[in-house]
Protein backbone atom coordinates (compact mmCIF):
# COMPACT_ATOMS: atom_id res chain seq x y z
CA UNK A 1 111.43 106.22 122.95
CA UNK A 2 112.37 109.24 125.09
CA UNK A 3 109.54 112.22 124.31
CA UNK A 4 109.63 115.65 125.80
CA UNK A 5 106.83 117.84 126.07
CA UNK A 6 107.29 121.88 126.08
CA UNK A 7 104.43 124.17 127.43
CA UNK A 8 105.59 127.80 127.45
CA UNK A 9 103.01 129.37 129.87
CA UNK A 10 102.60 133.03 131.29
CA UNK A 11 100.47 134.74 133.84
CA UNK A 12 98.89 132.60 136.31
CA UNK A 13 98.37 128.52 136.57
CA UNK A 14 94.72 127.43 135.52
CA UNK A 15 92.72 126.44 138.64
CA UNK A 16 92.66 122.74 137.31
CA UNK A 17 96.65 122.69 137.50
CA UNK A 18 97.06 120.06 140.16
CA UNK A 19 94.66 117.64 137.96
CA UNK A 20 96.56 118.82 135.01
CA UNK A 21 100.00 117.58 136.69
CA UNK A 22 98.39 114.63 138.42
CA UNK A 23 97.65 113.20 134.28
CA UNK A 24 101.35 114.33 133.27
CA UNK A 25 102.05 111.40 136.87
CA UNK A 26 100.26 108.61 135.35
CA UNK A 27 101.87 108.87 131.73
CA UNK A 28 105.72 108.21 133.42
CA UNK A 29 107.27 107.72 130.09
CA UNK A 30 106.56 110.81 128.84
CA UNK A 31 108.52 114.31 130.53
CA UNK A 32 107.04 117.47 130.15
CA UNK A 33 108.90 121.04 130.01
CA UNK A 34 107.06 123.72 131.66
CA UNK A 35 108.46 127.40 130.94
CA UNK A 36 106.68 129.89 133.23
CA UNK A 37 106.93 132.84 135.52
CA UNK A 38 105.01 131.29 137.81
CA UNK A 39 105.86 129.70 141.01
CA UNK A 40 106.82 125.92 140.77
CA UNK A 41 103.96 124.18 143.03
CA UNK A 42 106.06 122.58 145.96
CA UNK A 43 104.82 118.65 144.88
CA UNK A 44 104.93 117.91 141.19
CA UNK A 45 105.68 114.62 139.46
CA UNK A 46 109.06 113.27 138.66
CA UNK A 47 108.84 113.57 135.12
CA UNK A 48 107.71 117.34 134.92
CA UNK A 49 110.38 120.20 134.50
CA UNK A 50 109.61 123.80 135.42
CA UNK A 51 111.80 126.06 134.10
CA UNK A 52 110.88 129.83 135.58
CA UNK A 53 111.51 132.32 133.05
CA UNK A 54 109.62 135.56 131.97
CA UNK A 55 108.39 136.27 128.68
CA UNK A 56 110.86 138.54 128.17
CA UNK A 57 113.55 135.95 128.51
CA UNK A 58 111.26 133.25 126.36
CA UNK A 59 111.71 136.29 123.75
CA UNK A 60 115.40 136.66 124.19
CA UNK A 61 115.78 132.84 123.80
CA UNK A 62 113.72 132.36 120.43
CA UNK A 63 114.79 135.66 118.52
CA UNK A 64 118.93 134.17 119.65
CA UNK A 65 117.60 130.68 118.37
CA UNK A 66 115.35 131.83 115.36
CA UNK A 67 117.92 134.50 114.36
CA UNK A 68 114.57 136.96 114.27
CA UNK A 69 112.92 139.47 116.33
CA UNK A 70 110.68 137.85 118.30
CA UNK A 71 108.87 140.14 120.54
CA UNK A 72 105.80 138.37 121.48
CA UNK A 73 103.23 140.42 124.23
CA UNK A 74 100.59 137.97 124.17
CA UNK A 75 100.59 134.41 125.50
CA UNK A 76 98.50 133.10 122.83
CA UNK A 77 100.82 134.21 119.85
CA UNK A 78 103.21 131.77 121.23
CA UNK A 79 101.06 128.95 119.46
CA UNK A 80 102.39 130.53 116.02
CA UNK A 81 106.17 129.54 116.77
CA UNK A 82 105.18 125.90 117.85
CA UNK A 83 106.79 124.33 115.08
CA UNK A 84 109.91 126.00 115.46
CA UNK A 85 110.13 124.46 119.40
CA UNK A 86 112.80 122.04 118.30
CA UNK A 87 115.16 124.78 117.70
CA UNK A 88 114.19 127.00 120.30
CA UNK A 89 114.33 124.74 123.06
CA UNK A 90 117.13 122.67 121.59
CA UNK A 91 119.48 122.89 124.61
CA UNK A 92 116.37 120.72 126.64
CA UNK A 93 115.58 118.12 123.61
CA UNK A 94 119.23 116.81 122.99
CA UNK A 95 118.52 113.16 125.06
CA UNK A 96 115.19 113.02 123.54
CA UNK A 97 113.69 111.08 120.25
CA UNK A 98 110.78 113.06 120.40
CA UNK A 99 109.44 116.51 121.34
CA UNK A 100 106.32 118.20 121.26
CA UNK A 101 103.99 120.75 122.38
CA UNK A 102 100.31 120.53 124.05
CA UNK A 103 97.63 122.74 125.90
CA UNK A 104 96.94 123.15 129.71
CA UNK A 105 93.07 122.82 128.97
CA UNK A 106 92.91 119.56 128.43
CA UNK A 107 93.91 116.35 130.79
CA UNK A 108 95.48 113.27 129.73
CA UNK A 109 94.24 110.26 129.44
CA UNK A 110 96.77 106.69 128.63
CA UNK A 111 98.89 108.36 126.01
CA UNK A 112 100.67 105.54 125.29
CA UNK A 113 97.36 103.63 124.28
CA UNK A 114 97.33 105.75 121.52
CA UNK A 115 101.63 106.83 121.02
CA UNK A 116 102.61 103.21 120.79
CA UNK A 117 106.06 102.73 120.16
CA UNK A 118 105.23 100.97 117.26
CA UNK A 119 103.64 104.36 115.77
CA UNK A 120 106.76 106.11 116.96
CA UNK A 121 109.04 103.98 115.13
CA UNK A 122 107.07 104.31 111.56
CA UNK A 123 106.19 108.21 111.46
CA UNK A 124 108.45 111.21 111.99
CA UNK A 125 105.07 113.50 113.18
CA UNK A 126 101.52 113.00 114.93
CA UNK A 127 98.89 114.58 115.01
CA UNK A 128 95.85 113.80 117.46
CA UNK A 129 93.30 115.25 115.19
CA UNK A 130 92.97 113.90 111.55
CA UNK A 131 91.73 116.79 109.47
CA UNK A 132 94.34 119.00 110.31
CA UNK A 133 97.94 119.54 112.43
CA UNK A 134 96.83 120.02 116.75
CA UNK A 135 97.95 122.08 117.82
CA UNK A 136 96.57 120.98 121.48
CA UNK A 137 98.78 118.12 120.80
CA UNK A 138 101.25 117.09 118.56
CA UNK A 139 104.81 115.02 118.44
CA UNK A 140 107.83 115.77 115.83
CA UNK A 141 111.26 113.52 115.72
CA UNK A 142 113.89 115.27 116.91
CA UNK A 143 115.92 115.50 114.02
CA UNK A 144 117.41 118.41 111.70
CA UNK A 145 114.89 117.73 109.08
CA UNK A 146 112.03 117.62 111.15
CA UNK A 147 113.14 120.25 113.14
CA UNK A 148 113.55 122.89 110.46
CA UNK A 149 109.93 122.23 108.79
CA UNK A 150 108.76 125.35 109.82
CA UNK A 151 111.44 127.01 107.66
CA UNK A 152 109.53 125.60 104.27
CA UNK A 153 106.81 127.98 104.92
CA UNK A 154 106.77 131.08 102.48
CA UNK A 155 105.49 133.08 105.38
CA UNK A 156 107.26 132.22 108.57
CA UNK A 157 109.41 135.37 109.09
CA UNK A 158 106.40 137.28 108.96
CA UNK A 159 103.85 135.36 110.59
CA UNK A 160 106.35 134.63 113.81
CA UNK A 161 107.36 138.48 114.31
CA UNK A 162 104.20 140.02 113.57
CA UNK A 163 102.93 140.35 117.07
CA UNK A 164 99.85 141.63 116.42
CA UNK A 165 98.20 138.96 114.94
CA UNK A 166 97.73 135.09 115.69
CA UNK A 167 97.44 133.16 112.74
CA UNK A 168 97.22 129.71 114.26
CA UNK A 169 100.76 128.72 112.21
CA UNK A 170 100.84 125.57 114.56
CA UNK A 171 97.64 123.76 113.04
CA UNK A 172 95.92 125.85 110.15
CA UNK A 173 96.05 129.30 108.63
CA UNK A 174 93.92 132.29 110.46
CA UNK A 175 93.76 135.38 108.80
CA UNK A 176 93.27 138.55 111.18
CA UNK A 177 91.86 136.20 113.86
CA UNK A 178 89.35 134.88 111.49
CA UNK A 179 89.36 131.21 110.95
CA UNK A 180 89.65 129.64 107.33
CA UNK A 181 87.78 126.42 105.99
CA UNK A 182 89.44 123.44 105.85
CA UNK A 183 89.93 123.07 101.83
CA UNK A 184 91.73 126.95 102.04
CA UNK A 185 93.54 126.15 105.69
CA UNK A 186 96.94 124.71 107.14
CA UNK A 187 99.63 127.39 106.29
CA UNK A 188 101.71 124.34 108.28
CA UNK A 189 99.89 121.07 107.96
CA UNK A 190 98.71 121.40 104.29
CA UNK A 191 100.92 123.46 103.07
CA UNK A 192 104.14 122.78 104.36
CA UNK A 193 103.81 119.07 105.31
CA UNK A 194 101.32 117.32 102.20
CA UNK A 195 103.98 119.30 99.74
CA UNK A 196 107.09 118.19 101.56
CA UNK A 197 105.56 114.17 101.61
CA UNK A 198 105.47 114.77 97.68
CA UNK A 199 109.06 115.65 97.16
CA UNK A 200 111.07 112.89 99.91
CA UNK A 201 110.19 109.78 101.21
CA UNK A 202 112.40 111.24 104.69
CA UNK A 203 109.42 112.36 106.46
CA UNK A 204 106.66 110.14 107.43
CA UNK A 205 103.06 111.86 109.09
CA UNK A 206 100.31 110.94 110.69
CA UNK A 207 97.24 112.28 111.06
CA UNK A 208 94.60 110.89 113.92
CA UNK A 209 91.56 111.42 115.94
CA UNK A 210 93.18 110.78 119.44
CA UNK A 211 91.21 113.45 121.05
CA UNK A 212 88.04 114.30 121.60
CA UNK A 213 86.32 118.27 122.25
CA UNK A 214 82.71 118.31 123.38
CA UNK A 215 82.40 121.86 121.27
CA UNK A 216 81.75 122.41 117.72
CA UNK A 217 84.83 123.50 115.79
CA UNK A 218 82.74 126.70 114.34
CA UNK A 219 81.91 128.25 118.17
């Protein structure tokens, strides 16, 4: 299974980039898609892609792709379009079975300890935490259904061109900035997914603790 990473990033490279990259080295079947304004380090792995783009052109791509206006200031609203990835970065994900998104904050461990292809081959989307969507880290099937998920929420035309607000539309519901509890949350996971699962037997999830945070979910 081919899977493809994306990681829109603007501003300036975390001081832990080198160990970031050095993780993305020891997981060679995976590729990674970084889409950044800043300046492609001169050594990098094999199977990481920059792309160097502002965020004005990452906003000309998804409002052509989306068919919306998607004028996104902030970095961190970017995590609200997640789901819609698969359509925005379609040109990138044709040769791929697999794309998905993930975090700079975190470093990788044996992914495929945990992605077998086994897993691959029986669900359609992972998740690496099992209470809700990740949005640090998460794997669709590149196909039209999977790809167009996003478009089942009631909400998505507002939620991805409001750029005022983040509403964490990539793993569960924030209102304002102010995080829900679980039994009222996941405007994507929840909402979207668990009702979809009801109505065709065409999408197969999986939710899993793959990760681990040494900080309470609440700081």
């Amino acid at each position: 299974m081919k899977i493809l990473i994306i990681i829109p990033h603007f501003g300036n490279w975390p001081p832990w980039f080198a160990y970031f990259l050095q993780t993305c080295e020891t997981n060679p079947a995976f590729s990674w898609l970084l889409y950044s304004n800043c300046q492609k380090p001169e050594k990098y792995p094999a199977n990481v892609k920059f792309i160097q783009q502002d965020l004005s052109d990452f906003n000309l791509l998804a409002s052509q792709k989306l068919n919306l206006k998607i004028n996104i200031f902030n970095p961190y609203k970017i995590c609200d379009i997640r789901p819609s990835f698969g359509k925005i970065f379609e040109d990138f994900t044709k040769n791929y079975d697999f794309w998905g998104y993930s975090d700079f904050d975190l470093f990788y461990g044996n992914i495929g300890h945990f992605i077998t292809n086994n897993l691959l081959k029986e669900f359609d989307l992972i998740s690496v935490r099992k209470d809700y969507f990740s949005g640090h880290f998460a794997l669709y099937r590149n196909t039209k259904i999977v790809n167009t998920l996003y478009t089942k929420g009631n909400r998505f035309k507002e939620i991805f061109q409001d750029n005022k607000h983040h509403y964490a539309f990539d793993e569960r519901l924030n209102i304002f900035g102010r995080r829900l509890f679980h039994n009222k949350n996941l405007e994507l996971a929840k909402l979207i997914y668990s009702k979809l699962e009801k109505l065709t037997s065409k999408i197969r999830f999986k939710f899993r603790q793959d990760s681990s945070n040494p900080f309470p979910d609440d700081m």
